[in-house]
Protein backbone atom coordinates (compact mmCIF):
# COMPACT_ATOMS: atom_id res chain seq x y z
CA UNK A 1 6.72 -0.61 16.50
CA UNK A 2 7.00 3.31 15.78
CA UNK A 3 5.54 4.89 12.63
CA UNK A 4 8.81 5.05 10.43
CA UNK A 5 9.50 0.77 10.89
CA UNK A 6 6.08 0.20 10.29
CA UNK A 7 6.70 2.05 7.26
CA UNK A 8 9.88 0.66 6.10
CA UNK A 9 8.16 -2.62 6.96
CA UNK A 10 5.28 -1.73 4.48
CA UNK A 11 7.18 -1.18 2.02
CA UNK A 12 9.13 -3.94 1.75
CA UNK A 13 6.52 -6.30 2.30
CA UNK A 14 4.52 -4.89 -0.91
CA UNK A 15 7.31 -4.88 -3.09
CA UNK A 16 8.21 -8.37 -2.01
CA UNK A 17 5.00 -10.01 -1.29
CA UNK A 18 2.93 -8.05 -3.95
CA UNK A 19 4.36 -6.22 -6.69
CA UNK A 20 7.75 -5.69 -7.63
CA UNK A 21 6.52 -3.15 -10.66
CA UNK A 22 4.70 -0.66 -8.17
CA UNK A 23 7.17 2.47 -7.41
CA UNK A 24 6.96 2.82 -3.89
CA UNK A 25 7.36 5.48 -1.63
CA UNK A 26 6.86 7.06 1.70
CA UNK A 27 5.05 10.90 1.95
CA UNK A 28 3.58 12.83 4.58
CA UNK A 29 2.79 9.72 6.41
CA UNK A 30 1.34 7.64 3.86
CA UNK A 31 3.06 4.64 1.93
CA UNK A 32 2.40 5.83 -1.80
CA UNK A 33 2.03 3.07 -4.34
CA UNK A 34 2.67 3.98 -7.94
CA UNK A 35 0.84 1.62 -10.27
CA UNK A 36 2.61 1.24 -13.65
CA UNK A 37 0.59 2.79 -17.13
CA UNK A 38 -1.06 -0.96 -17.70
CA UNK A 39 -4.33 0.56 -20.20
CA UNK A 40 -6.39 -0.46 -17.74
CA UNK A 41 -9.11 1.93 -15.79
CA UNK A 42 -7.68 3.59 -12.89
CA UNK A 43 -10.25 3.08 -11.05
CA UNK A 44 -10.59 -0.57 -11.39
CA UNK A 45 -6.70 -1.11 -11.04
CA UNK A 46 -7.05 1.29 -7.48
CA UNK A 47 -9.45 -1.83 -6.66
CA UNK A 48 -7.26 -4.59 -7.48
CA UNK A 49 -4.20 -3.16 -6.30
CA UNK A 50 -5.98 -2.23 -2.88
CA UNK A 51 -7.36 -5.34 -2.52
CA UNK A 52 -3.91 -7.50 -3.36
CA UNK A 53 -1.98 -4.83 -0.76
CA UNK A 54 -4.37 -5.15 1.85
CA UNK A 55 -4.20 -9.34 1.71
CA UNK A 56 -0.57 -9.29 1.46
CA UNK A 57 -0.45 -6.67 4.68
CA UNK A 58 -3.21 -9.12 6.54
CA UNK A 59 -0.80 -12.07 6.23
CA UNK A 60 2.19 -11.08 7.03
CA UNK A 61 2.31 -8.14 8.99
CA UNK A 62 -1.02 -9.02 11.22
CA UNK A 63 -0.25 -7.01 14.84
CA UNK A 64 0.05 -3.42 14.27
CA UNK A 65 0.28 -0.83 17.05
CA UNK A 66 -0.30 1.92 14.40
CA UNK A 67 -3.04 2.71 11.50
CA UNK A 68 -0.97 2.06 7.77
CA UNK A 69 -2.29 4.92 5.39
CA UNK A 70 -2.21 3.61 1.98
CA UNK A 71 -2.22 5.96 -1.39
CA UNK A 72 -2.92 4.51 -4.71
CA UNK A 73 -1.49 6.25 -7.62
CA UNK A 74 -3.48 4.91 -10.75
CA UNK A 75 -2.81 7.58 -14.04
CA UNK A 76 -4.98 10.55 -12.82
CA UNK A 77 -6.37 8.67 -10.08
CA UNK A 78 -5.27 9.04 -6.18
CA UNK A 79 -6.85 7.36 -3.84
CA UNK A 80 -6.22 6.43 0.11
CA UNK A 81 -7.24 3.79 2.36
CA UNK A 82 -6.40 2.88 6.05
CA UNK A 83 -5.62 -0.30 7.39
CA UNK A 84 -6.31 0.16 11.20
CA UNK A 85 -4.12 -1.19 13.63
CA UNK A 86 -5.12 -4.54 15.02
CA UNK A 87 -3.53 -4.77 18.64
């Protein structure tokens, strides 16, 4: 699988396996993940959003040729995390 379906793949996956309320998007390789204004700490929705994309990714896209760099957009907060490819 090349970069750009892995992508694509991504992205669908998180909006349908996920969150449908997360603005998604694809930028300098990364798959950016826009969380909506919910009052809560960015920091601690960065967690739980990280931690609900990174189950969802596990289970159903398992074999990846290819590292998936992930960017969290929380209110001020941007963060990244890799999930490294697993073949």
């Amino acid at each position: 699988m090349d970069m750009e379906t892995l992508q694509e793949s991504t992205l669908n996956i998180i909006r349908e396996k996920c969150s449908p309320d997360w603005v998604l998007g694809i930028f300098n390789g990364h798959v950016i993940v826009n969380l909506p204004n919910s009052g809560e700490e960015p920091r601690l929705a960065y967690k739980k959003a990280k931690k609900e994309i990174t189950g969802c990714i596990k289970e159903y896209l398992p074999e990846r040729n290819i590292d998936i760099l992930i960017e969290v957009r929380s209110g001020s907060l941007n963060c990244s995390f890799k999930l490294a490819l697993t073949l």
